[in-house]
N, C-alpha and C. Protein backbone atom coordinates (compact mmCIF):
# COMPACT_ATOMS: atom_id res chain seq x y z
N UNK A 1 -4.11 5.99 16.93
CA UNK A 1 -3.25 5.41 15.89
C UNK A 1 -1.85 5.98 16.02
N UNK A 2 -0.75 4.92 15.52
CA UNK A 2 0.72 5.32 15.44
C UNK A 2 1.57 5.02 14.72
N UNK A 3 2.65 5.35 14.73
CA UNK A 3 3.38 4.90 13.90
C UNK A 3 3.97 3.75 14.26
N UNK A 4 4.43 2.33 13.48
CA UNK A 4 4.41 1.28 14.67
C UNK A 4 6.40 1.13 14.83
N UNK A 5 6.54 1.73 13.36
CA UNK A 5 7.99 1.02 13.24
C UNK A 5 9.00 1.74 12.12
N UNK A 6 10.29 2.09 12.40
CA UNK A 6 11.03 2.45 11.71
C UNK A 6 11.57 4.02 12.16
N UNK A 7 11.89 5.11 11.63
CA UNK A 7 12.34 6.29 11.89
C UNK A 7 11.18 6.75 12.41
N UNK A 8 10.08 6.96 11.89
CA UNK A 8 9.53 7.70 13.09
C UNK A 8 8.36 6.69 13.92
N UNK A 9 8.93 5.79 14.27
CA UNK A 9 7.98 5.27 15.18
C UNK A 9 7.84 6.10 16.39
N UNK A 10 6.30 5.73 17.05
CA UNK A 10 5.60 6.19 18.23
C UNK A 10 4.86 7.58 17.75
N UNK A 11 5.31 7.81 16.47
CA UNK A 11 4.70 9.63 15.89
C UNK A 11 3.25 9.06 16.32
N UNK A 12 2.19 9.62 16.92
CA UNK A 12 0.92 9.32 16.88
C UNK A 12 0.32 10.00 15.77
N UNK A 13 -0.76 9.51 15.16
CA UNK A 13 -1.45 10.04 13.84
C UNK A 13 -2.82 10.31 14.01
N UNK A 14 -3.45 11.76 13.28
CA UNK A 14 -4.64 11.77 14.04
C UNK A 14 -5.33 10.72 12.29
N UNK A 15 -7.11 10.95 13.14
CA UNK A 15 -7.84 10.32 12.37
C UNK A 15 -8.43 11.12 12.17
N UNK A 16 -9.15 10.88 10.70
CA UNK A 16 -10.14 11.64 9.91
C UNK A 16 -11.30 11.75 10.46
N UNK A 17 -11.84 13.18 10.86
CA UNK A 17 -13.00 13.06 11.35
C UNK A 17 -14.53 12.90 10.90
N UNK A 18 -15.65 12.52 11.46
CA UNK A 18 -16.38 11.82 11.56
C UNK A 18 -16.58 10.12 11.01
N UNK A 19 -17.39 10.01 10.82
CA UNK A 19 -17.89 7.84 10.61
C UNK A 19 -17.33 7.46 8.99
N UNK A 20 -17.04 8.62 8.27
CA UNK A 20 -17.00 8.36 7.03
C UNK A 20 -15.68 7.21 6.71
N UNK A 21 -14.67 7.29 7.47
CA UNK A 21 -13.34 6.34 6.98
C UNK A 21 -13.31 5.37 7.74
N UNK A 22 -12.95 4.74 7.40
CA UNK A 22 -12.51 3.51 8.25
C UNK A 22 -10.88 3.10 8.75
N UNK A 23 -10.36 3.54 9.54
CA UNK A 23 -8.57 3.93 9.45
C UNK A 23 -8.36 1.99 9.67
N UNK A 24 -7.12 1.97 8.87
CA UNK A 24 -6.80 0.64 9.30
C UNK A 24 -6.08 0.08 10.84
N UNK A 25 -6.56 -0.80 11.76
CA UNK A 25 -5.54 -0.93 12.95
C UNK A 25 -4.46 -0.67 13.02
N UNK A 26 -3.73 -0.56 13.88
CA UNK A 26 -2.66 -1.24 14.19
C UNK A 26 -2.51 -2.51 14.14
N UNK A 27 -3.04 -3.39 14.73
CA UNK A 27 -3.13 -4.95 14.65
C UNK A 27 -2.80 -5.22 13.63
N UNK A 28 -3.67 -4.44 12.44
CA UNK A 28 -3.72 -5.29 10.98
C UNK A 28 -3.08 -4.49 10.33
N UNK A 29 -2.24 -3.47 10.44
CA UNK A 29 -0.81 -2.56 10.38
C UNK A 29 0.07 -3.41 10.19
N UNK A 30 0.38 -3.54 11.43
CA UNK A 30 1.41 -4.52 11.81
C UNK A 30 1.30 -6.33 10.93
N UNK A 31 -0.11 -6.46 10.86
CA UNK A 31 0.43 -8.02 10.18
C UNK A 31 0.66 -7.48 8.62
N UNK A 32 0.08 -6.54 8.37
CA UNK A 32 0.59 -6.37 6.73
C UNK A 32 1.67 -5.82 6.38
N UNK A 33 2.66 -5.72 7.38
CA UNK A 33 4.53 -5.02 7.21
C UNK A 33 5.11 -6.18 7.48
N UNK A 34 4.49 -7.26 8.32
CA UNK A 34 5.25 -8.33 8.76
C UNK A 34 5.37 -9.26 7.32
N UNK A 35 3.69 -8.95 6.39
CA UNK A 35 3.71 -9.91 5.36
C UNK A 35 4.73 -9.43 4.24
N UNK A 36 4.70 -8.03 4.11
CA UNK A 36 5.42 -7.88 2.80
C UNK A 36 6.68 -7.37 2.91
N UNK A 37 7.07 -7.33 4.41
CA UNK A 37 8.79 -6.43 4.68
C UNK A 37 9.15 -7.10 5.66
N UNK A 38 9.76 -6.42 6.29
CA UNK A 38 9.15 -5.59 7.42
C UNK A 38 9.52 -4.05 7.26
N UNK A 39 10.75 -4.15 6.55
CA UNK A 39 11.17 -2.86 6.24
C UNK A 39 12.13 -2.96 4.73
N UNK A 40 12.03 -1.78 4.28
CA UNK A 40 12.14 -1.49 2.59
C UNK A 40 13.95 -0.86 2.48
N UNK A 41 14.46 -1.14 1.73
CA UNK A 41 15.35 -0.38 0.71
C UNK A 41 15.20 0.80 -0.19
N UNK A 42 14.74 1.47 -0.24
CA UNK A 42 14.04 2.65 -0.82
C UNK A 42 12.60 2.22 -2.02
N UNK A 43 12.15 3.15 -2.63
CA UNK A 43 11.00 2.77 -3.60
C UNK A 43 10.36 3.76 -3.50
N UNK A 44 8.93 3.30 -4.16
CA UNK A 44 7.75 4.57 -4.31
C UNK A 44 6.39 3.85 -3.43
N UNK A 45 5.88 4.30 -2.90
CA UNK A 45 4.35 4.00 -2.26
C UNK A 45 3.34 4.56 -2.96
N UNK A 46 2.27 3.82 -3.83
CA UNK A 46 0.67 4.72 -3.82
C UNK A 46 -0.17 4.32 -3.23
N UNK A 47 -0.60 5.14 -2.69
CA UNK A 47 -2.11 4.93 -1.68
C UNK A 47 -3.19 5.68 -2.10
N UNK A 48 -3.84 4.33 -2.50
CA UNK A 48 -5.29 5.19 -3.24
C UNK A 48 -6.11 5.13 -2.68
N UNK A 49 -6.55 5.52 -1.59
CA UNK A 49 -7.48 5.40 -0.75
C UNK A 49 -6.85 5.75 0.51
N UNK A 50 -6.46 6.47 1.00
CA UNK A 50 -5.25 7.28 1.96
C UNK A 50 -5.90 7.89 3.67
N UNK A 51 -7.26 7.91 3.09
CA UNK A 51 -7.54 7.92 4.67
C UNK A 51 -6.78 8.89 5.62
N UNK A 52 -6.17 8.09 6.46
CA UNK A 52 -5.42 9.16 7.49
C UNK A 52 -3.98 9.31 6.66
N UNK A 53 -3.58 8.70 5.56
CA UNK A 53 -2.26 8.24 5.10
C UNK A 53 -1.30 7.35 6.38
N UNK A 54 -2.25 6.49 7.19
CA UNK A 54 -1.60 5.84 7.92
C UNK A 54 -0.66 4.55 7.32
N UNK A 55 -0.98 3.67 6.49
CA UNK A 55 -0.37 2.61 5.71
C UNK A 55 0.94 3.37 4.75
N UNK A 56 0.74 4.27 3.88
CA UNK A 56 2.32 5.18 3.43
C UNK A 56 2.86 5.35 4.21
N UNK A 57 2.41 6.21 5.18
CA UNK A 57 2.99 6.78 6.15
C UNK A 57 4.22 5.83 7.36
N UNK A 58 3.75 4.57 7.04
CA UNK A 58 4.28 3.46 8.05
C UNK A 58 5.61 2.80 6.70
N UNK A 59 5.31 2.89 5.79
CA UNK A 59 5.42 2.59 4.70
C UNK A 59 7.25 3.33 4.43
N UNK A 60 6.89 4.73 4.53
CA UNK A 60 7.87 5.71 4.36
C UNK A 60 8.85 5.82 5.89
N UNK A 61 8.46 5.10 6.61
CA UNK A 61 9.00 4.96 8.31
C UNK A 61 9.67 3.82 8.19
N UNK A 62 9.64 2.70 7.64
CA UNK A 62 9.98 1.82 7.47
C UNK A 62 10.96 1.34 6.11
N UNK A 63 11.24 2.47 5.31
CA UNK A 63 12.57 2.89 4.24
C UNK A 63 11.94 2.85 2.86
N UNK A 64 10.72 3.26 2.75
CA UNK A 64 10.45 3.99 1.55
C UNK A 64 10.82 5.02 1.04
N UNK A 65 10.82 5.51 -0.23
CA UNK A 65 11.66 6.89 -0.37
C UNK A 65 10.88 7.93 -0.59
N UNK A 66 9.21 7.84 -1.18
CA UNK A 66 8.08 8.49 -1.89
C UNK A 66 6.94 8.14 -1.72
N UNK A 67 6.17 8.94 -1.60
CA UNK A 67 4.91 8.61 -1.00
C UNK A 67 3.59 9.60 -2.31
N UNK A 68 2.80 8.88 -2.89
CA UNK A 68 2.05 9.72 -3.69
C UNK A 68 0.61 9.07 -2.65
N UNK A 69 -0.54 9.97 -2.19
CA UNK A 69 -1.51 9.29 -1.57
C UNK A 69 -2.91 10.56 -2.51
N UNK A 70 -3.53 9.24 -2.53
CA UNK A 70 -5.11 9.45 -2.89
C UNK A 70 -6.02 9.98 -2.09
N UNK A 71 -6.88 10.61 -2.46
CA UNK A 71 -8.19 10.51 -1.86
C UNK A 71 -9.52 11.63 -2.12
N UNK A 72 -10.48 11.20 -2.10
CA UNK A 72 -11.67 11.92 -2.85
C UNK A 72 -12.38 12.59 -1.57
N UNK A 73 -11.68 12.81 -0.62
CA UNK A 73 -12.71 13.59 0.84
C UNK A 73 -11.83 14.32 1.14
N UNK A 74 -12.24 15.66 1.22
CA UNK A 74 -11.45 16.93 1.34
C UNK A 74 -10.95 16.60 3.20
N UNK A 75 -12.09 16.41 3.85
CA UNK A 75 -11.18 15.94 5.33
C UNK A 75 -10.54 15.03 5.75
N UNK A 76 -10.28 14.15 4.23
CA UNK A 76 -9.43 13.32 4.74
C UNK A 76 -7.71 13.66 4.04
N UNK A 77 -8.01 14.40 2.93
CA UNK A 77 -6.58 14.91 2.56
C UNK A 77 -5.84 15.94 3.49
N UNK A 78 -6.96 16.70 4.24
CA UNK A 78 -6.50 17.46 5.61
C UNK A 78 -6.02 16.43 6.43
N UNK A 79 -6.37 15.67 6.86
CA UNK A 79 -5.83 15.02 7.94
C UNK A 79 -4.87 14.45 6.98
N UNK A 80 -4.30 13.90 6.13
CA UNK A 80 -3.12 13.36 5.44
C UNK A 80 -2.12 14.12 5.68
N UNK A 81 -2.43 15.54 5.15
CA UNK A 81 -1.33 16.42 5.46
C UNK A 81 -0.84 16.91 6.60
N UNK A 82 -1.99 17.07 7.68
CA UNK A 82 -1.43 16.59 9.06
C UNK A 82 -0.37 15.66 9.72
N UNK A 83 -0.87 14.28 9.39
CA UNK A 83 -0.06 13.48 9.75
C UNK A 83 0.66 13.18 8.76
N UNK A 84 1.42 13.38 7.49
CA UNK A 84 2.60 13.30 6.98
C UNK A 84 3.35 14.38 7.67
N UNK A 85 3.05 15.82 8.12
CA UNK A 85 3.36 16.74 8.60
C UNK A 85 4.50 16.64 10.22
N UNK A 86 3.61 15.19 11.04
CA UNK A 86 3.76 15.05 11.98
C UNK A 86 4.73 14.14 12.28
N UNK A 87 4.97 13.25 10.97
CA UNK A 87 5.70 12.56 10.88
C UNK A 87 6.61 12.48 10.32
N UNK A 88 7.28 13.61 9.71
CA UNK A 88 7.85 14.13 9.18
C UNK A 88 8.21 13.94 7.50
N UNK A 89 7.68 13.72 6.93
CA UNK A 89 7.40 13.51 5.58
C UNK A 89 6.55 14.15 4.62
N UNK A 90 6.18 15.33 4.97
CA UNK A 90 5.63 15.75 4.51
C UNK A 90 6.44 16.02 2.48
N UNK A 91 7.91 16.42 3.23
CA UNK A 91 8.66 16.79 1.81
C UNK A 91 9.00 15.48 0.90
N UNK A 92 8.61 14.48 1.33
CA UNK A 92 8.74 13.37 0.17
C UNK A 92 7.63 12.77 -0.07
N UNK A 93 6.39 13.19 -0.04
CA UNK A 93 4.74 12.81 -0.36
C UNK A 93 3.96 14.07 -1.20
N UNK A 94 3.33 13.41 -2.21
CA UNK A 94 2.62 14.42 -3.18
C UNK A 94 0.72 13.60 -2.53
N UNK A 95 0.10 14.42 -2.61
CA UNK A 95 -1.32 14.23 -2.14
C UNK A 95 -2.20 14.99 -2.75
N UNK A 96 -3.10 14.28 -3.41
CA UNK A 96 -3.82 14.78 -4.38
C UNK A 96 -5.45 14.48 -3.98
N UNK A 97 -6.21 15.55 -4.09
CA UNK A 97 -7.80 14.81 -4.23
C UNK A 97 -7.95 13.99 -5.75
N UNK A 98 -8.65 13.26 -5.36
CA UNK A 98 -9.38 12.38 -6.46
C UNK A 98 -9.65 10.96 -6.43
N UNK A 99 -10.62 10.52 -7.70
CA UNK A 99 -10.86 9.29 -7.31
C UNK A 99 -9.88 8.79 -7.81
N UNK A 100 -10.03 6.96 -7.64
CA UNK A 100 -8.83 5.99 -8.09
C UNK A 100 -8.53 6.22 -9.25
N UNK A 101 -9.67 5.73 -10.02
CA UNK A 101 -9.67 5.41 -11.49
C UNK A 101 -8.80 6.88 -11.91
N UNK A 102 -9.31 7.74 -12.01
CA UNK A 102 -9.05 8.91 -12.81
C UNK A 102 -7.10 8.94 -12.22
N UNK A 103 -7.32 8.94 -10.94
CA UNK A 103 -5.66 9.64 -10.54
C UNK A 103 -4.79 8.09 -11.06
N UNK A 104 -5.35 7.07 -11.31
CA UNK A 104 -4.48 5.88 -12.18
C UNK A 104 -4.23 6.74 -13.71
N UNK A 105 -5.52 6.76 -14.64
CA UNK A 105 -5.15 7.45 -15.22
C UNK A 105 -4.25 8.66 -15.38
N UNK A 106 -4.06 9.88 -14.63
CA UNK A 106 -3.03 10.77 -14.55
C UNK A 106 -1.74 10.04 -14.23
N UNK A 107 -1.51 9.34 -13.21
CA UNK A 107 -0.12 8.63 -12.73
C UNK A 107 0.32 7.90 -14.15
N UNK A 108 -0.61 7.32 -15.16
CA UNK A 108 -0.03 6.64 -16.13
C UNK A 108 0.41 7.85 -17.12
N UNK A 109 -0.09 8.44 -17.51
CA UNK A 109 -0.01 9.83 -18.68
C UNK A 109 1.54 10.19 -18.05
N UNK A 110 1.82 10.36 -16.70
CA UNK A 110 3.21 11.01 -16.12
C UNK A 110 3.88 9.56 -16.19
N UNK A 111 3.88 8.55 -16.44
CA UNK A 111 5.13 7.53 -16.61
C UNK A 111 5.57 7.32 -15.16
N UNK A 112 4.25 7.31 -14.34
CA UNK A 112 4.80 6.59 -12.90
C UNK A 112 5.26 5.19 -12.88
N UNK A 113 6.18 4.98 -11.99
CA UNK A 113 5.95 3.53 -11.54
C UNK A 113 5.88 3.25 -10.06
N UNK A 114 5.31 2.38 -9.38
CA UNK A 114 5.22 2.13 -8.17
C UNK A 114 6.30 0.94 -7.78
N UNK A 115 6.64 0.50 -6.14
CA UNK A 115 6.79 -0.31 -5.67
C UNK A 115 6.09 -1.02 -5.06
N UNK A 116 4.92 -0.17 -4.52
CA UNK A 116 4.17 -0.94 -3.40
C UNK A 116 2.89 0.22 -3.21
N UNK A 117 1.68 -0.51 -3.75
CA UNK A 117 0.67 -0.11 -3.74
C UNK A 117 -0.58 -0.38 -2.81
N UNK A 118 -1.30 0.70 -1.93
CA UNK A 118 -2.03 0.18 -1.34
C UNK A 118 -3.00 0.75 -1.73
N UNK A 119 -4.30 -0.63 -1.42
CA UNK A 119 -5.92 -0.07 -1.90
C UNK A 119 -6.80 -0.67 -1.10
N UNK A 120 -7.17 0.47 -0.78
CA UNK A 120 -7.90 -0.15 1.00
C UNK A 120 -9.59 0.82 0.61
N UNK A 121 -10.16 0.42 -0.27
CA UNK A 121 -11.77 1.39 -0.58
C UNK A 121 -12.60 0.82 0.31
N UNK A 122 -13.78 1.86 0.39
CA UNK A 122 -14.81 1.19 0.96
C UNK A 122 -15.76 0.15 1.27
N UNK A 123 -15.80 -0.84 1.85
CA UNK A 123 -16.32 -2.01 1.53
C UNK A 123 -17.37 -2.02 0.70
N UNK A 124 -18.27 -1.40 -0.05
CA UNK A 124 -19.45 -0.83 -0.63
C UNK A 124 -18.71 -0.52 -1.93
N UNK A 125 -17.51 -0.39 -2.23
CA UNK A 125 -17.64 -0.37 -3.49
C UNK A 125 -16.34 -1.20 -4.40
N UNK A 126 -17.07 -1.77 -5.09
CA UNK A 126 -16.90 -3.03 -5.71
C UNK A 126 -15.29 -2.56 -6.90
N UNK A 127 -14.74 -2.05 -6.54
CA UNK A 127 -13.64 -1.37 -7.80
C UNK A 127 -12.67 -1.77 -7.92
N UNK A 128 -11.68 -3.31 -6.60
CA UNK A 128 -10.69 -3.34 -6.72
C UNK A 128 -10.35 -4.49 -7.86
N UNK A 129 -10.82 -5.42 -8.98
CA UNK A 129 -10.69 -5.66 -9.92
C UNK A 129 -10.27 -4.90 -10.87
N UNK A 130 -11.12 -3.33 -11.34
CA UNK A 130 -11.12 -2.53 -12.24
C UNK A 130 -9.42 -1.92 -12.12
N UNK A 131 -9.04 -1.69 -10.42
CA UNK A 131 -8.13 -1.35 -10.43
C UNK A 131 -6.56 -1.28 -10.64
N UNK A 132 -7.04 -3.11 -10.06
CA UNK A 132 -5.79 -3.87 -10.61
C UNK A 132 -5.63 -3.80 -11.77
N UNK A 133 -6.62 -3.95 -12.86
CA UNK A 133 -6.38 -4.04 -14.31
C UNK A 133 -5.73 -2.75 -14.59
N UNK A 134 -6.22 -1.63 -14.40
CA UNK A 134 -5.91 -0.54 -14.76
C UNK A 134 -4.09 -0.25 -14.09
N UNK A 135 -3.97 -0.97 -12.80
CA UNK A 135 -2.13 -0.72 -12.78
C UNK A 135 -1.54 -1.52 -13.48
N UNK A 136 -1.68 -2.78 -14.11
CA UNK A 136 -1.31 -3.69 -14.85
C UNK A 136 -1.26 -2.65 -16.42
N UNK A 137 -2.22 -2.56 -16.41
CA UNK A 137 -2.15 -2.31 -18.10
C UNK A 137 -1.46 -0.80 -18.51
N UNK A 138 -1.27 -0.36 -17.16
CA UNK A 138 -1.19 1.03 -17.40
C UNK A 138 0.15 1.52 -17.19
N UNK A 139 0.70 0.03 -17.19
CA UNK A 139 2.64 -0.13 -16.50
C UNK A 139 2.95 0.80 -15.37
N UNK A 140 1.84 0.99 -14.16
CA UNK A 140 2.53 1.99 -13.55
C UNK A 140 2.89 0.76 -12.25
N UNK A 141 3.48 -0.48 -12.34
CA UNK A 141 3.76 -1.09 -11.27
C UNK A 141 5.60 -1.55 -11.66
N UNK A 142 6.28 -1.53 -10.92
CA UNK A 142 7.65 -2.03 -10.88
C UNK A 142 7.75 -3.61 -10.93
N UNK A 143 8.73 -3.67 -11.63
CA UNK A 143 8.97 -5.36 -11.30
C UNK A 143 9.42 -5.90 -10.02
N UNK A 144 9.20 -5.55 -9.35
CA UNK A 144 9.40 -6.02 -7.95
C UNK A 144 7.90 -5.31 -6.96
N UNK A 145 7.24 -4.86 -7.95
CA UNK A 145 6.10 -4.50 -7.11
C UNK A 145 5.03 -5.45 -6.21
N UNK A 146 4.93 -4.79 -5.42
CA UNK A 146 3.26 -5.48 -4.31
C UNK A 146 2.41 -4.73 -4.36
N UNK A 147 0.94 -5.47 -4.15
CA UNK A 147 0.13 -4.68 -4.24
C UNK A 147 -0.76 -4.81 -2.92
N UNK A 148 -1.72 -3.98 -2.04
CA UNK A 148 -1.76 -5.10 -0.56
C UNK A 148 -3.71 -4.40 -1.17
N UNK A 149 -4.12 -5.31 -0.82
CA UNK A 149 -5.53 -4.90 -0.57
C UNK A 149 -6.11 -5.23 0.96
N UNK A 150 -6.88 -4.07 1.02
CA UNK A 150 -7.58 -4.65 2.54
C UNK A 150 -8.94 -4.28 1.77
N UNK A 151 -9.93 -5.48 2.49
CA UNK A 151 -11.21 -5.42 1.57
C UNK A 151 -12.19 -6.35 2.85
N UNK A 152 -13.24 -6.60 1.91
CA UNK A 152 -14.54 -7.44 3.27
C UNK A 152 -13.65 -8.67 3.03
N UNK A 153 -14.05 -9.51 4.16
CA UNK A 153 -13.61 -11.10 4.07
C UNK A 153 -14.43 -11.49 3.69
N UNK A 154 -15.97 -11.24 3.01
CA UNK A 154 -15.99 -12.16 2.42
C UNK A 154 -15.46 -12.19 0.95
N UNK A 155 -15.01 -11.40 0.87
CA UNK A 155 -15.16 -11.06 -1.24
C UNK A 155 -13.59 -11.61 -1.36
N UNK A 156 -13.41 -12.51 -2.38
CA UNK A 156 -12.19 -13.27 -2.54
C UNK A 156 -11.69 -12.41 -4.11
N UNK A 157 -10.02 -12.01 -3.67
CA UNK A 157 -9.44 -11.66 -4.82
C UNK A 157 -8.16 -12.92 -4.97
N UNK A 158 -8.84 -13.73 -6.04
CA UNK A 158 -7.71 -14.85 -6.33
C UNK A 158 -7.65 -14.68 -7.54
N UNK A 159 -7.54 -13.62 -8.22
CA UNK A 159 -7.37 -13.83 -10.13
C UNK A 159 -6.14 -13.12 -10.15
N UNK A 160 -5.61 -13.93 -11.58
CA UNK A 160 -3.99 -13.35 -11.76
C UNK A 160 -4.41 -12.46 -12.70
N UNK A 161 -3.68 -10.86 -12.58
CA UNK A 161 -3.88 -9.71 -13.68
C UNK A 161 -2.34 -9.87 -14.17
N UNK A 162 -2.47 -10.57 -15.51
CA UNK A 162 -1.00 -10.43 -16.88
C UNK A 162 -0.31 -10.92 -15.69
N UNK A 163 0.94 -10.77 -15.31
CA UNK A 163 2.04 -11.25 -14.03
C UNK A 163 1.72 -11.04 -12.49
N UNK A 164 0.76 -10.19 -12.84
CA UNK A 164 0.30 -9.85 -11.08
C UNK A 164 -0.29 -10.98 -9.90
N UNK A 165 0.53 -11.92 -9.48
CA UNK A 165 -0.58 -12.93 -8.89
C UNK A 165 -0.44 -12.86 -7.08
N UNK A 166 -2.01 -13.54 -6.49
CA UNK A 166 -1.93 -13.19 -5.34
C UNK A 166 -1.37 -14.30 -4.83
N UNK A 167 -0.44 -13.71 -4.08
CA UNK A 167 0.77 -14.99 -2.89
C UNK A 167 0.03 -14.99 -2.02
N UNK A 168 -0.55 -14.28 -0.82
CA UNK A 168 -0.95 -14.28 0.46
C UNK A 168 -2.41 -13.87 0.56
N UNK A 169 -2.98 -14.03 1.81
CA UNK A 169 -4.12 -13.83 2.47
C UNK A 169 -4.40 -14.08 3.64
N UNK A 170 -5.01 -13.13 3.97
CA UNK A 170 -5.05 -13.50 6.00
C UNK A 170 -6.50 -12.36 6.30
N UNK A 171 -7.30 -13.12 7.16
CA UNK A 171 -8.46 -12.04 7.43
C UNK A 171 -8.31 -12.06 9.42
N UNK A 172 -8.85 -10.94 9.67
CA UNK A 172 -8.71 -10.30 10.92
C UNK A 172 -10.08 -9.66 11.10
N UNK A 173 -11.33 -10.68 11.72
CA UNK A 173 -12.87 -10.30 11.74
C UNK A 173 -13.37 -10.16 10.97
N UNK A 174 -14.02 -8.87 10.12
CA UNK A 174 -14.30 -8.95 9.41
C UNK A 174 -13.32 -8.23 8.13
N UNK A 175 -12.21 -8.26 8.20
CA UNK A 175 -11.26 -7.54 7.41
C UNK A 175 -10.52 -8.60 6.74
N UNK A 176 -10.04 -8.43 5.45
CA UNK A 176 -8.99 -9.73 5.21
C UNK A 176 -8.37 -8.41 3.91
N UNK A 177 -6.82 -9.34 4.27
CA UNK A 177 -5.61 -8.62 3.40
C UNK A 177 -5.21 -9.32 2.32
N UNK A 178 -5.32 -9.20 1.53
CA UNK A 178 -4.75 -10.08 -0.17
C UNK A 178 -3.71 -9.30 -0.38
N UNK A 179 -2.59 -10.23 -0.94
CA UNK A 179 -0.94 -9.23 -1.03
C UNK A 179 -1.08 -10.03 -2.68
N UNK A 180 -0.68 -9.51 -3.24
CA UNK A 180 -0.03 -9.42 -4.73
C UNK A 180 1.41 -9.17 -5.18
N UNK A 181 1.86 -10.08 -5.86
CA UNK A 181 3.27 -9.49 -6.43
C UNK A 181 3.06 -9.89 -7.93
N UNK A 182 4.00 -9.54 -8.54
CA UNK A 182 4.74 -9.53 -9.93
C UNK A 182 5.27 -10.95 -9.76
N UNK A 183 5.60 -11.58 -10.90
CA UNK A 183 6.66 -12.55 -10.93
C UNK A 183 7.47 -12.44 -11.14
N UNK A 184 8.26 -11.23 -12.08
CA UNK A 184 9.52 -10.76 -11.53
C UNK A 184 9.86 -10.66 -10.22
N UNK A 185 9.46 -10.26 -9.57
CA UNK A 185 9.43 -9.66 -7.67
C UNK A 185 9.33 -11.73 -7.30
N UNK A 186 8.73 -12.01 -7.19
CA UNK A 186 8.67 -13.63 -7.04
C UNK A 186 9.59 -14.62 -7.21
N UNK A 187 10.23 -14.13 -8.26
CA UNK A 187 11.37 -14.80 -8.58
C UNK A 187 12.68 -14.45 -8.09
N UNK A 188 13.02 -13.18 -8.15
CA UNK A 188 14.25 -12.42 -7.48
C UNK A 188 13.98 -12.91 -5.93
N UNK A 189 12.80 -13.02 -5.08
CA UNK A 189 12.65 -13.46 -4.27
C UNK A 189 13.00 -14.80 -3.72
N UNK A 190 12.77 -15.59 -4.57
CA UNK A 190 12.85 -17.12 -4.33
C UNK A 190 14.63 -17.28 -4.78
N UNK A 191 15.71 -16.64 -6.04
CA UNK A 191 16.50 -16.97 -6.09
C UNK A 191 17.58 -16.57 -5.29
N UNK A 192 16.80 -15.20 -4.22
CA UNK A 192 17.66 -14.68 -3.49
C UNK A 192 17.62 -16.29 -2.18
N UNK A 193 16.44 -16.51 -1.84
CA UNK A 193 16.22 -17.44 -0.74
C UNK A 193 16.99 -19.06 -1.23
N UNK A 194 17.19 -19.05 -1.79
CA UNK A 194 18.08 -20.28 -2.51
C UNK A 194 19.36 -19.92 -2.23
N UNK A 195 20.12 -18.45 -2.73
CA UNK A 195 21.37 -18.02 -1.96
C UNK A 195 21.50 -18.37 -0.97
N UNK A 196 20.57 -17.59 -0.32
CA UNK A 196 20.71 -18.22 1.42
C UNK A 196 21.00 -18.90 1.66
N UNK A 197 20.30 -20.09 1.15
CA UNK A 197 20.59 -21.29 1.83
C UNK A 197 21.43 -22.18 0.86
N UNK A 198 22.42 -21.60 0.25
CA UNK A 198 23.55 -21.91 -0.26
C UNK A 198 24.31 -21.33 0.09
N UNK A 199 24.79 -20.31 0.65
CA UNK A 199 25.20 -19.67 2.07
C UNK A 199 25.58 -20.31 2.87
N UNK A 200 24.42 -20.49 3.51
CA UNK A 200 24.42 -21.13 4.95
C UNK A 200 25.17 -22.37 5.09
N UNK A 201 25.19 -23.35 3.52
CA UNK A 201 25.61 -24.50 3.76
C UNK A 201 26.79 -24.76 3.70
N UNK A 202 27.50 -23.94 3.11
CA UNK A 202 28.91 -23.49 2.83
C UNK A 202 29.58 -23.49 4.39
């Protein structure tokens, strides 16, 4: 695994050892920066489910400003801190053990807000409904926020949480990516792309 793009591209990243994680490709790295950036203006990243912290990590390479990452396996927050370490970010990422639910709860009690959230759990467990609700209700998402899920292809996330609705989807074998935005974020989007091309015609 690597870094694919931005300041520290080519950093190689190790992986969490033994069968327990599942690190996300590169392949499917790369199509989920192509879907929601390619590259950022500053913001915040949470990764609740952080694994190698490869997705922040690409995240914060690509002009994020903050990185908060999850995770409930003591060898996988070692290897996080590794490779934020390696990639040089270690000083703008906070990394915490724990599960989702609970560290949503703490992030809300501190008056977080996110830009861009990733939730990539185990295919075995059924939580990313609970979760969405819980960043929705718990205001810890920005109005211009995304949310990216990587999950089984077969399990379909098409429900809108309060403004949160899903724009995209794309599966890669047995993997598929659901992207989420705000409709604030949707709209600033679409009236910026109308500039454009009132721009252009000029």
């Amino acid at each position: 695994m690597r870094v694919i793009s931005g300041s520290a591209r080519g950093r190689t990243l190790k992986a969490v050892p033994g069968m327990g994680t599942r690190p996300t490709t590169d392949k499917v790295k790369e199509a989920i920066f192509s879907m929601i950036g390619p590259y950022f203006d500053g913001g915040e990243v949470l990764d609740l489910f952080a694994g190698t912290g490869g997705l922040s990590i690409e995240a914060l390479s690509r002009g994020m400003s903050r990185a908060v990452l999850i995770d409930a396996d003591k060898k996988a927050l070692e290897t996080v801190r590794h490779n934020l370490q390696a990639a040089g970010f270690a000083a703008c990422a906070e990394v915490y053990r724990n599960d989702a639910v609970r560290a949503l709860k703490a992030l809300a009690k501190r008056g977080k807000t996110f830009d861009l959230v990733f939730i990539d759990p185990p295919y075995k467990m059924k939580v990313i409904p609970e979760l969405l609700e819980r960043l929705t209700d718990g205001g810890l998402l920005s109005g211009r926020a995304i949310v990216v899920l990587e999950h089984d292809a077969e399990d379909r996330h098409d429900t809108a949480y309060g403004d949160l609705r899903p724009t995209r989807r794309a599966e890669y074998g047995d993997t598929a990516i659901t992207v989420y935005r705000r409709l604030e974020g949707l709209a600033s989007e679409e009236e910026a792309e109308v500039r454009g091309v009132e721009d252009n015609g000029r």
